[in-house]
N, C-alpha and C. Protein backbone atom coordinates (compact mmCIF):
# COMPACT_ATOMS: atom_id res chain seq x y z
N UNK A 1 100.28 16.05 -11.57
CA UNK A 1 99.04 16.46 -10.98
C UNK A 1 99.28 16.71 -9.49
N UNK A 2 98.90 17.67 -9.06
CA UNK A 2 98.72 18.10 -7.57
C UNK A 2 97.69 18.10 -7.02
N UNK A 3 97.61 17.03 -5.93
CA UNK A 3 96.50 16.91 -5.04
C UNK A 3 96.64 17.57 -3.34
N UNK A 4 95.25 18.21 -3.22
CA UNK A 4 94.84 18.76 -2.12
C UNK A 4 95.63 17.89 -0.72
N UNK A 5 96.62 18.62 -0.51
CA UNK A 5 96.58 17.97 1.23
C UNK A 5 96.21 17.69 2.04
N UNK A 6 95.75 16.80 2.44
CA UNK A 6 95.03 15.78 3.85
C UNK A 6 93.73 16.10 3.52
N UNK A 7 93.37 16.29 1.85
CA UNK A 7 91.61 16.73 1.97
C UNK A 7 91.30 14.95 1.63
N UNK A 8 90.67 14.85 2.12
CA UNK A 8 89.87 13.41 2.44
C UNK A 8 88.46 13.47 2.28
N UNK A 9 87.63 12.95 1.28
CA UNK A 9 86.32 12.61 1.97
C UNK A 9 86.05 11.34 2.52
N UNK A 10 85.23 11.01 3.71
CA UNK A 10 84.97 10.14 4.65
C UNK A 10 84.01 9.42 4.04
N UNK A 11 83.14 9.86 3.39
CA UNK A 11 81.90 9.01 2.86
C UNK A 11 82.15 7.69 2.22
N UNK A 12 83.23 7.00 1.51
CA UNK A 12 83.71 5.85 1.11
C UNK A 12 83.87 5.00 2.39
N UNK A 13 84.29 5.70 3.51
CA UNK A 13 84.20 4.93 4.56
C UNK A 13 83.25 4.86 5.30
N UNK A 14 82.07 6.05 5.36
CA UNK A 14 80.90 5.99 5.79
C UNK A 14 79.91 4.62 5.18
N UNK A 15 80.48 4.78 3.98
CA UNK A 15 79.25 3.88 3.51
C UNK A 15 79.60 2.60 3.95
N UNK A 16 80.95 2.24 3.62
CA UNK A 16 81.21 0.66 4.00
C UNK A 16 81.19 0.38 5.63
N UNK A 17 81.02 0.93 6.27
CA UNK A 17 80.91 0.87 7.94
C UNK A 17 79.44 1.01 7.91
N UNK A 18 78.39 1.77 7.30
CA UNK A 18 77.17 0.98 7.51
C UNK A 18 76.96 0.30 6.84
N UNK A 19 76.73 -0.30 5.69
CA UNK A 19 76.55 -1.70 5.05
C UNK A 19 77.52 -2.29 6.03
N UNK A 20 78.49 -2.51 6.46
CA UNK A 20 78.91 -3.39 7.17
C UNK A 20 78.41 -3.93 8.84
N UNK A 21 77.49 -2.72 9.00
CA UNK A 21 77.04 -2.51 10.31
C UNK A 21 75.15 -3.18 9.79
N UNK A 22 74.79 -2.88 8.97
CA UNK A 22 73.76 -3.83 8.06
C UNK A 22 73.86 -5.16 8.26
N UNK A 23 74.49 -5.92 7.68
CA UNK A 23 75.39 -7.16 7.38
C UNK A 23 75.41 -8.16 8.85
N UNK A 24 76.15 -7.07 9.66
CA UNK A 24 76.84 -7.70 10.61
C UNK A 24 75.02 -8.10 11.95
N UNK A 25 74.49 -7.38 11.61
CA UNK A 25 72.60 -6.84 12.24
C UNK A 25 72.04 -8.18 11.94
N UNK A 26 72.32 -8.32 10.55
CA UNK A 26 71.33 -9.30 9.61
C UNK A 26 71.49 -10.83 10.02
N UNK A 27 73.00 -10.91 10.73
CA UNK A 27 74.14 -12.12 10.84
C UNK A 27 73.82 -12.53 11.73
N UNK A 28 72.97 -11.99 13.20
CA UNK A 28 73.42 -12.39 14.32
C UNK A 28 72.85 -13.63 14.48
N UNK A 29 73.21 -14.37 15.47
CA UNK A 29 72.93 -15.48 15.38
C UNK A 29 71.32 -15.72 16.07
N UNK A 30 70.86 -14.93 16.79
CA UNK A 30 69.61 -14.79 17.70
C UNK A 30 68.57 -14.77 16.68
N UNK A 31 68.70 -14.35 15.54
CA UNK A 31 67.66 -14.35 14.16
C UNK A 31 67.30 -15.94 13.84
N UNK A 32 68.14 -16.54 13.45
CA UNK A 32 68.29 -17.72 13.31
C UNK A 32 68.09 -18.60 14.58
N UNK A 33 68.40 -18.71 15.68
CA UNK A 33 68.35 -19.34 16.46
C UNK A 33 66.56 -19.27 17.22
N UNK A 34 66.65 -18.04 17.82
CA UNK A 34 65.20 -17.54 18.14
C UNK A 34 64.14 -17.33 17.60
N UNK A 35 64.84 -16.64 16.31
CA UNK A 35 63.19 -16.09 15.32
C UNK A 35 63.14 -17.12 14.30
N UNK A 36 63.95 -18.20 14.40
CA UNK A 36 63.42 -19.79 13.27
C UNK A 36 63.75 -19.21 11.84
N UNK A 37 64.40 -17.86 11.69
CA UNK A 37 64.85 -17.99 10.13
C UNK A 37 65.73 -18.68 9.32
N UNK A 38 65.52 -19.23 8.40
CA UNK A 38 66.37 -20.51 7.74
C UNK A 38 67.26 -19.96 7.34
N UNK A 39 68.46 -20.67 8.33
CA UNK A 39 70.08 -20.53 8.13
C UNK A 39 70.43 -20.83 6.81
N UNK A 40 70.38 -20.29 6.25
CA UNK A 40 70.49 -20.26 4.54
C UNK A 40 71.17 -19.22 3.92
N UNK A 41 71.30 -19.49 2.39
CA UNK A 41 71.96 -18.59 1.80
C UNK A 41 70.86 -17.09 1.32
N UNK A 42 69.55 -18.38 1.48
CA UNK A 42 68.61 -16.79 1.05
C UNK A 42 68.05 -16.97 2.46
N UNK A 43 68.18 -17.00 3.44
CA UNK A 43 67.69 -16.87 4.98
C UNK A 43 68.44 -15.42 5.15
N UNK A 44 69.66 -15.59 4.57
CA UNK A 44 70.47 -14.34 5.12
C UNK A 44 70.43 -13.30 4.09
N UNK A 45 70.38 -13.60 3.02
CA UNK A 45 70.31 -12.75 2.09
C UNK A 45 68.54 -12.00 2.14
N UNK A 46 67.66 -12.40 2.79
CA UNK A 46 66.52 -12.25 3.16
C UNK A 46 66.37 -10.99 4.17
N UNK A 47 67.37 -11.08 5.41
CA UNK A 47 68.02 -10.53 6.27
C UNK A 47 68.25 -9.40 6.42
N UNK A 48 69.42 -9.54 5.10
CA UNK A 48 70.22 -8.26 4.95
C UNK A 48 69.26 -7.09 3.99
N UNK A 49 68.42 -7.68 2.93
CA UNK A 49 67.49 -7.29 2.54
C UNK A 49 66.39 -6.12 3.54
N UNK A 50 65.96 -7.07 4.32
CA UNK A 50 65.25 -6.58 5.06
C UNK A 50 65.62 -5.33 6.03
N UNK A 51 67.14 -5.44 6.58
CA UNK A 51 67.51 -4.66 7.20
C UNK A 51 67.87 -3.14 6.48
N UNK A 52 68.55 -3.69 4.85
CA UNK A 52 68.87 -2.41 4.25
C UNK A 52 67.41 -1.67 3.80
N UNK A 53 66.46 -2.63 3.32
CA UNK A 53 65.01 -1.95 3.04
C UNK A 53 64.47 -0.89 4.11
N UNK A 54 65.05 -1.18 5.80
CA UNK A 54 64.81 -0.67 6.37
C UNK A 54 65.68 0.81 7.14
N UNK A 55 66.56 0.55 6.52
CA UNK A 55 67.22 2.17 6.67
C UNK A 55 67.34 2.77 5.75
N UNK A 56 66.84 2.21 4.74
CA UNK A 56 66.57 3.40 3.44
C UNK A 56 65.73 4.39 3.38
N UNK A 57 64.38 3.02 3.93
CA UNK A 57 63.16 3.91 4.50
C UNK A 57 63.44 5.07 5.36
N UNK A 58 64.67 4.87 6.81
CA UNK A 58 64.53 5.85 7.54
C UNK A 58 65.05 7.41 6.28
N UNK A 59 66.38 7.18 5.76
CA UNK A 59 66.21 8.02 4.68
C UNK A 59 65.68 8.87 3.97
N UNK A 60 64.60 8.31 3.34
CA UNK A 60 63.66 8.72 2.33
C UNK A 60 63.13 10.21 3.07
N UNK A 61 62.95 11.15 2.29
CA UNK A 61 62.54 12.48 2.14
C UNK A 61 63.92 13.55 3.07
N UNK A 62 64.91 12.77 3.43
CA UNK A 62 65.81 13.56 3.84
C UNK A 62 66.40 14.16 3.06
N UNK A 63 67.69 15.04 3.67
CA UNK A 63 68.32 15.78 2.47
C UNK A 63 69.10 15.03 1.41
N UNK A 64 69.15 16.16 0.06
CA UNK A 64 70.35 15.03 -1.18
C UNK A 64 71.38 14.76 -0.54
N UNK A 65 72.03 15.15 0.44
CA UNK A 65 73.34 14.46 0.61
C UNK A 65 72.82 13.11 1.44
N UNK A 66 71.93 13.27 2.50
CA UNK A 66 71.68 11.85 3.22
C UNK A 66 71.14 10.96 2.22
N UNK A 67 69.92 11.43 1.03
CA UNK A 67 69.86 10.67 0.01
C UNK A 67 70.98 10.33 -0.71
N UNK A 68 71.57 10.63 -1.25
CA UNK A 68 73.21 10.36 -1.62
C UNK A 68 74.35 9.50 -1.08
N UNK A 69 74.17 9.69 0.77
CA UNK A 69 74.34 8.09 1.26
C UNK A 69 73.56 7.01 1.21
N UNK A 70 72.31 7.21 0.77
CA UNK A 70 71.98 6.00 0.65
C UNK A 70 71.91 5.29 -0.45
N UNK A 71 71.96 6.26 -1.45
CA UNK A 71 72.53 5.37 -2.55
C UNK A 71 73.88 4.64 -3.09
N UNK A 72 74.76 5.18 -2.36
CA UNK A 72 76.00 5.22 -2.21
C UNK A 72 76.11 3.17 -1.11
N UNK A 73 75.56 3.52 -0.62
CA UNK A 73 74.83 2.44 0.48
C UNK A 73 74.29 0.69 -0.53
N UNK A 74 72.82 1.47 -1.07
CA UNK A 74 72.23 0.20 -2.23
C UNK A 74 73.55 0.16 -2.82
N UNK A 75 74.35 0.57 -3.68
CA UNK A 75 75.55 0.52 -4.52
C UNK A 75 76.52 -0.35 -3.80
N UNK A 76 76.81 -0.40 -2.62
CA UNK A 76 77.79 -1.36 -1.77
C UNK A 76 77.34 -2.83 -2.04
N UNK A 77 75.33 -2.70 -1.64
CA UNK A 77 74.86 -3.86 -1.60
C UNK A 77 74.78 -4.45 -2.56
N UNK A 78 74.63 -3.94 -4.15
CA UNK A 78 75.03 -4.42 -5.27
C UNK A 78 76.22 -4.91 -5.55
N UNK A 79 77.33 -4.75 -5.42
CA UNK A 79 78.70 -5.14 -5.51
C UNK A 79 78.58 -6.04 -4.93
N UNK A 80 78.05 -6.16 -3.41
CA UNK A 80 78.55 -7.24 -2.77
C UNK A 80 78.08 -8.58 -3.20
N UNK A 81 76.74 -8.04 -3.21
CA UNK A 81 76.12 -9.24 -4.60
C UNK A 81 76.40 -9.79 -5.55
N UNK A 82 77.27 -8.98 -6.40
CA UNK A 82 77.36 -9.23 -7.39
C UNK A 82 78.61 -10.18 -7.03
N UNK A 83 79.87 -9.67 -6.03
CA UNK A 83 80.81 -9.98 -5.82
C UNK A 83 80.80 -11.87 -4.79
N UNK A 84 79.14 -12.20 -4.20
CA UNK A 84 79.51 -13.33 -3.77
C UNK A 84 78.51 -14.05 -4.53
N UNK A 85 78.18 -13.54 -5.46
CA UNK A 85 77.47 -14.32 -6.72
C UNK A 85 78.75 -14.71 -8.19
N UNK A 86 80.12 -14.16 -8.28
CA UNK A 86 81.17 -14.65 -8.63
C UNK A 86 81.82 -15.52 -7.60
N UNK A 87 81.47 -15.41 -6.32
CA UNK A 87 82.43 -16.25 -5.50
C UNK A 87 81.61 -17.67 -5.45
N UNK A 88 80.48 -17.63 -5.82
CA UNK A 88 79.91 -19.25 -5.78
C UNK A 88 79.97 -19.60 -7.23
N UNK A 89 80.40 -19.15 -7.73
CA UNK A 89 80.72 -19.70 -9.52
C UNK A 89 80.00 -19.18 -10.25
N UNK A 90 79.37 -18.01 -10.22
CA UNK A 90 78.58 -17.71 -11.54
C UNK A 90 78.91 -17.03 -12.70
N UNK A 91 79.16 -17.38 -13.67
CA UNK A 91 79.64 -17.19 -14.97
C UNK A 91 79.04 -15.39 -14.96
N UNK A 92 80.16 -15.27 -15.86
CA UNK A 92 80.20 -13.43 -16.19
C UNK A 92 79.00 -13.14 -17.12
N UNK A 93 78.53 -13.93 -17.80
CA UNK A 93 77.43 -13.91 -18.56
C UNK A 93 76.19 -13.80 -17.90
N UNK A 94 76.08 -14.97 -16.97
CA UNK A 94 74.75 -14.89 -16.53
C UNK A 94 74.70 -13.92 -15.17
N UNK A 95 75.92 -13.02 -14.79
CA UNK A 95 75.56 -11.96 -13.36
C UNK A 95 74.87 -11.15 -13.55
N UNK A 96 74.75 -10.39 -14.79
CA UNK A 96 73.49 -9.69 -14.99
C UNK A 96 71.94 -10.04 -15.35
N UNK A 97 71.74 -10.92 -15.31
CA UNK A 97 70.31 -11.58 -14.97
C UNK A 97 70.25 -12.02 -13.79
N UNK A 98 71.04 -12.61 -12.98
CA UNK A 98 71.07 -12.39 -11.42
C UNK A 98 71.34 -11.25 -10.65
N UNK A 99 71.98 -10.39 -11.31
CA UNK A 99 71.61 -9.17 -10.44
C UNK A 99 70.30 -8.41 -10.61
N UNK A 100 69.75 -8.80 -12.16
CA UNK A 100 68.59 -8.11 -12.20
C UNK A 100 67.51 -8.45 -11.07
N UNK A 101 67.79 -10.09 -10.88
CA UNK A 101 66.77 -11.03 -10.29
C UNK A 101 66.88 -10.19 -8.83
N UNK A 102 68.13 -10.02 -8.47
CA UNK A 102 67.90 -9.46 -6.68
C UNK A 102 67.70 -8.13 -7.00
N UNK A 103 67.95 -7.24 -8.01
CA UNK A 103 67.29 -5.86 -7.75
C UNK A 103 65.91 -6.13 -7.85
N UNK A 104 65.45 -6.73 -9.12
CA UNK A 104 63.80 -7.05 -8.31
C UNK A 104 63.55 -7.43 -6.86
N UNK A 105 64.05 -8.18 -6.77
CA UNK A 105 63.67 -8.89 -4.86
C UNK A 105 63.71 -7.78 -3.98
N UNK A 106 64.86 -7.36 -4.52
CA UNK A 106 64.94 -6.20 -3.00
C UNK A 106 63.56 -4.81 -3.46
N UNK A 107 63.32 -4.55 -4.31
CA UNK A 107 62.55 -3.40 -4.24
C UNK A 107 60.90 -4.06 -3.92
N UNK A 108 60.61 -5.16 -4.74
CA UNK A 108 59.75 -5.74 -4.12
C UNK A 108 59.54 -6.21 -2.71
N UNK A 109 60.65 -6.40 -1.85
CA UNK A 109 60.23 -6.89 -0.58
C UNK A 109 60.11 -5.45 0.00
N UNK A 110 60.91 -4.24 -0.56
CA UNK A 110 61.13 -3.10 0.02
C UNK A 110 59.80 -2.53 -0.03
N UNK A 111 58.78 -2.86 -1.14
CA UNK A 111 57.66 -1.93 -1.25
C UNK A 111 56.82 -2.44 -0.39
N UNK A 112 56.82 -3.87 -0.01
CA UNK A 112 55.67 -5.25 0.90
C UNK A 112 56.08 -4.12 1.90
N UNK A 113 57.43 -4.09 2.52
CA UNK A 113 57.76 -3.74 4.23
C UNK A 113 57.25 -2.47 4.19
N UNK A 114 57.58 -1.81 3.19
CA UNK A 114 56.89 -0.17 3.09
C UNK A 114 55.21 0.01 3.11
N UNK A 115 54.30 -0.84 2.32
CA UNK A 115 52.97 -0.52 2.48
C UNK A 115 52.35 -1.36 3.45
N UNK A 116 53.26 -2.52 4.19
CA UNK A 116 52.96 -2.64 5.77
C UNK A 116 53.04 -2.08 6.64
N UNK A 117 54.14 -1.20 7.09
CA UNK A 117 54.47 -0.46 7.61
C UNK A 117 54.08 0.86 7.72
N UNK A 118 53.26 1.28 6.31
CA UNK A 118 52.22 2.44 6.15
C UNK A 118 51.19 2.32 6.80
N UNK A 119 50.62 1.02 6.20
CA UNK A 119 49.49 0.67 7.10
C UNK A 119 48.85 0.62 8.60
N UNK A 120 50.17 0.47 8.88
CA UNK A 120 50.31 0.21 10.59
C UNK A 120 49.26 -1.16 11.32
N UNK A 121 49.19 -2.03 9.94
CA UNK A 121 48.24 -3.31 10.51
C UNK A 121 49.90 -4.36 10.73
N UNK A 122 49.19 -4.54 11.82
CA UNK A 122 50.57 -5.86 12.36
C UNK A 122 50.16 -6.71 11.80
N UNK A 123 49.46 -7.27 11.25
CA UNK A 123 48.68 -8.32 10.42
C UNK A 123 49.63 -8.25 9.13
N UNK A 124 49.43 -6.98 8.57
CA UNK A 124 50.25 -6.88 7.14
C UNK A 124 51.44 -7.15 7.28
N UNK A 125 52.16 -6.53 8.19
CA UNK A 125 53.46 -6.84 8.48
C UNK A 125 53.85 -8.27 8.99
N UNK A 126 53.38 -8.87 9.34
CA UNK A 126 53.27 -10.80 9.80
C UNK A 126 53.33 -11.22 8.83
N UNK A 127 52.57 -10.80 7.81
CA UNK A 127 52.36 -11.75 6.39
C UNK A 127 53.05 -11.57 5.13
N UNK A 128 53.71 -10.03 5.73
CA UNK A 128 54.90 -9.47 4.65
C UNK A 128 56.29 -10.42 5.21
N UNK A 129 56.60 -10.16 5.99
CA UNK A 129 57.38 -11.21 6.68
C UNK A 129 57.44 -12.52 6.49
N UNK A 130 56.30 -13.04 6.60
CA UNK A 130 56.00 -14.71 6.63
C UNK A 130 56.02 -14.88 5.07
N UNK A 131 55.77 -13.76 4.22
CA UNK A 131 55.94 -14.02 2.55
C UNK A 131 57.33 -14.19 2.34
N UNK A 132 58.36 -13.03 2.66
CA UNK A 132 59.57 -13.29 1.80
C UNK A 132 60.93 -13.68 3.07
N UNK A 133 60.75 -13.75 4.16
CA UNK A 133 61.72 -14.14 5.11
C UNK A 133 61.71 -15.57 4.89
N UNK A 134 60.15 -16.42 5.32
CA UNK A 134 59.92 -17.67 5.32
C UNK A 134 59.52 -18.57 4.46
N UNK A 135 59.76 -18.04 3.50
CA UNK A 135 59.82 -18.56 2.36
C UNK A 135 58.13 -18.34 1.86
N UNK A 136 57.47 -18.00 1.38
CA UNK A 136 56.25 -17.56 1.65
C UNK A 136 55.24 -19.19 1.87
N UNK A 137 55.49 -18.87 3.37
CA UNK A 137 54.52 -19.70 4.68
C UNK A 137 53.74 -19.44 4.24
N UNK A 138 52.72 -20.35 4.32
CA UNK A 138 50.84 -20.09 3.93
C UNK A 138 50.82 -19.61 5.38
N UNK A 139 51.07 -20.27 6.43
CA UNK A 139 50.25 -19.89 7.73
C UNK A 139 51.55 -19.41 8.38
N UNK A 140 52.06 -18.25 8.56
CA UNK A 140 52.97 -17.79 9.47
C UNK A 140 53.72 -18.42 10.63
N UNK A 141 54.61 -18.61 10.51
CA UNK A 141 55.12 -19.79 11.49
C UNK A 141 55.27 -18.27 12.72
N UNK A 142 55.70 -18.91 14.01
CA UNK A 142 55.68 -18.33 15.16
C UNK A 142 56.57 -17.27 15.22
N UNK A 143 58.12 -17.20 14.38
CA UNK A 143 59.32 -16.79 14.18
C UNK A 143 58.63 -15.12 13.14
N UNK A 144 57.64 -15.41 12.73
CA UNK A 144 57.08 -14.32 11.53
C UNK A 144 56.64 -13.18 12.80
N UNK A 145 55.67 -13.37 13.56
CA UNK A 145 55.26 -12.10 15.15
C UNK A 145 56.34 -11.93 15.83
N UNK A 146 57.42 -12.76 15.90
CA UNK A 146 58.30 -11.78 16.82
C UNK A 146 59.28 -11.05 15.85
N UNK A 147 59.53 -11.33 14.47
CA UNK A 147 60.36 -10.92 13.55
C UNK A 147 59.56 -9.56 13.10
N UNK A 148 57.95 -9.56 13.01
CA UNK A 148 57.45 -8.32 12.62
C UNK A 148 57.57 -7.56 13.94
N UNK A 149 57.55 -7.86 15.26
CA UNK A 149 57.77 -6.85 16.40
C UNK A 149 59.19 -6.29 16.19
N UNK A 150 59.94 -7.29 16.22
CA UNK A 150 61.58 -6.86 15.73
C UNK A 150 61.29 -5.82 14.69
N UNK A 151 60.80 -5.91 13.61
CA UNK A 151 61.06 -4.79 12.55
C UNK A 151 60.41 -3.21 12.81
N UNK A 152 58.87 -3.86 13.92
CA UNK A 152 58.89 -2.32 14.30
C UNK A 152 59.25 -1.58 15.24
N UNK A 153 60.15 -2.40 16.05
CA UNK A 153 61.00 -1.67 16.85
C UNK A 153 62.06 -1.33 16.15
N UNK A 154 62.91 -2.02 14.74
CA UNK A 154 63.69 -1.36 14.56
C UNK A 154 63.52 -0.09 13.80
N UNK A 155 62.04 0.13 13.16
CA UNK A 155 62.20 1.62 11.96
C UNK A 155 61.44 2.27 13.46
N UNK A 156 60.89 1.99 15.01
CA UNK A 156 60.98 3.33 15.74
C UNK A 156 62.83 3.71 16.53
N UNK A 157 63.55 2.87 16.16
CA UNK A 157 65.02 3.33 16.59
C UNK A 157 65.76 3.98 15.70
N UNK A 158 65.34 3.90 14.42
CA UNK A 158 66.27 4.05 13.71
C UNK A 158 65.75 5.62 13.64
N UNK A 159 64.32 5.74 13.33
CA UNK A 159 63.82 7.14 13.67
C UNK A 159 64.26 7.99 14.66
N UNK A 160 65.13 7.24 15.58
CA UNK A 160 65.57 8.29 16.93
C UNK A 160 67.37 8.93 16.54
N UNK A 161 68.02 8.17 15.58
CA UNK A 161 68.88 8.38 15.18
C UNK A 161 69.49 9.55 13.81
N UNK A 162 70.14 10.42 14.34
CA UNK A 162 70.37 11.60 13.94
C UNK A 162 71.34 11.07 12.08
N UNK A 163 70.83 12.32 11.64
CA UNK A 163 71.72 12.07 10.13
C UNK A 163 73.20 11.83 10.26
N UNK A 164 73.39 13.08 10.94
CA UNK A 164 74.96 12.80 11.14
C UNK A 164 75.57 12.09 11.85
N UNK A 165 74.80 11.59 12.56
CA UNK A 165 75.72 9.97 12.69
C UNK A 165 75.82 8.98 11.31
N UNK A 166 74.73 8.92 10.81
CA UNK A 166 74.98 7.97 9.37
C UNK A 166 76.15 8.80 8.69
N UNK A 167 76.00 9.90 8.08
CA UNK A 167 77.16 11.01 7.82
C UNK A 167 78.54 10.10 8.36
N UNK A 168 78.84 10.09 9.66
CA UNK A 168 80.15 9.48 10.56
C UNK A 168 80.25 8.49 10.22
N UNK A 169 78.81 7.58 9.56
CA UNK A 169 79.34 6.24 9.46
C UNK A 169 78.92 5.42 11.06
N UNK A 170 78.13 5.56 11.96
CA UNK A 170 77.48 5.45 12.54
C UNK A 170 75.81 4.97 12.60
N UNK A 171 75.89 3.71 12.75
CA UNK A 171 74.51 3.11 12.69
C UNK A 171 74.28 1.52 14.14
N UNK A 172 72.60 2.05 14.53
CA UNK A 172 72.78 1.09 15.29
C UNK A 172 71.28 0.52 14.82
N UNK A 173 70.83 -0.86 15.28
CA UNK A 173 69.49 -1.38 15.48
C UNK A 173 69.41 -2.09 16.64
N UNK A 174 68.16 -2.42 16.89
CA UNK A 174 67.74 -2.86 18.73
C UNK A 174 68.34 -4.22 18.60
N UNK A 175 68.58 -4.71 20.03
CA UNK A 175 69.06 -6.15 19.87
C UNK A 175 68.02 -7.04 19.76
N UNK A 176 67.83 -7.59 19.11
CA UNK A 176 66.81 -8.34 18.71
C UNK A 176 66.57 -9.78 19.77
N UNK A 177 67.59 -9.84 20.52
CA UNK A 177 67.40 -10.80 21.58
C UNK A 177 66.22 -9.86 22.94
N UNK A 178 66.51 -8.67 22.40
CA UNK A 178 65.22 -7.84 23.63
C UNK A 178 64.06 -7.56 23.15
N UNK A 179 63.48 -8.14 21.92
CA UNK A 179 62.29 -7.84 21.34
C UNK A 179 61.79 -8.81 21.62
N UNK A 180 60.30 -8.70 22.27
CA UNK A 180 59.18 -9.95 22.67
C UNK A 180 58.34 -9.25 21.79
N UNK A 181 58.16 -10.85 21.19
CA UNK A 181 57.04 -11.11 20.52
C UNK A 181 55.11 -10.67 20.63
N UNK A 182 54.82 -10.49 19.93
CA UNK A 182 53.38 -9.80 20.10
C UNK A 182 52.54 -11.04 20.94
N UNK A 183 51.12 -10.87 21.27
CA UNK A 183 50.41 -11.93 21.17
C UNK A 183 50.24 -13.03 20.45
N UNK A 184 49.78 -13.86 20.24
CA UNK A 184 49.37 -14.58 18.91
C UNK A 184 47.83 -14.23 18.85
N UNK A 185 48.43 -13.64 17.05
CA UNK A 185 46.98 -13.44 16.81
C UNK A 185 46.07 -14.24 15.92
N UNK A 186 44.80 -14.34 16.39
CA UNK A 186 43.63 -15.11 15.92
C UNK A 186 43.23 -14.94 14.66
């Protein structure tokens, strides 16, 4: 068989440089430290959730190929799942009922952040937050208003960011140590 010389596609590496650029967003330590999210295994997995829910969104109605990275994208986040859900011992039998369990989670938290975020009530978004970040808080702990300011500063940045940078494999979000918190509301 004869293969094309130096033809390369980049997108295998596009994708794993943003999920990895996801990941690494979700990790920082200022989340945990500042915004009171529980250093946990689903604190972070909560996280990363949240962050990929949120550049999918920027996504959505773009072209099939940018749609196409982003599925290419959820598909990383599945593996990886799947891959540190074998690394804590889970039998080959039961990974597909745990993966089913986080593809539910994630589209469900994805639709909460999406019809908050439609809404444009900061209220909704506090309580979408304070549901599946904090374990669902009856009364929003303090970490839930600056985590919903964080989220809408990050889908107006991510909005400023061109396709073809995701294309390159290029992705950024705000530092979340520069997001102040809203008022507290009554």
């Amino acid at each position: 068989m004869k293969l094309p010389p130096f033809r390369r596609d980049p997108r295998p590496d596009s994708i794993a440089s943003l999920y990895g650029m996801i990941v690494a967003q979700a990790r920082l330590p200022c989340f945990y430290r500042d915004y009171a999210v529980p250093d946990t295994v689903n604190g972070r997995f909560e996280l990363i959730v949240l962050h990929l829910a949120l550049f999918l969104r920027r996504l959505k109605g773009e072209s099939e190929k940018i749609r196409a990275l982003g599925q290419g994208i959820f598909d990383r986040f599945c593996g990886d799942m799947d891959d540190n859900l074998r690394e804590i011992g889970i039998g080959d039998l039961a990974i597909p009922k745990e993966m089913r369990r986080i593809g539910d989670a994630f589209y469900g938290r994805a639709q909460a952040y999406e019809a908050a975020l439609a809404s444009m009530d900061e209220r909704a978004l506090i309580a979408a937050v304070a549901r599946n970040i904090f374990d669902n808080a009856s009364t929003p702990p303090a970490g839930a208003g600056a985590l919903a300011a964080y989220v809408q500063a990050a889908v107006n940045h991510l909005t400023l960011q061109a396709d073809e940078a995701f294309i390159r494999g290029e992705l950024s979000f705000p530092d979340p140590a520069g997001i102040a918190a809203p008022a507290a509301i009554s």
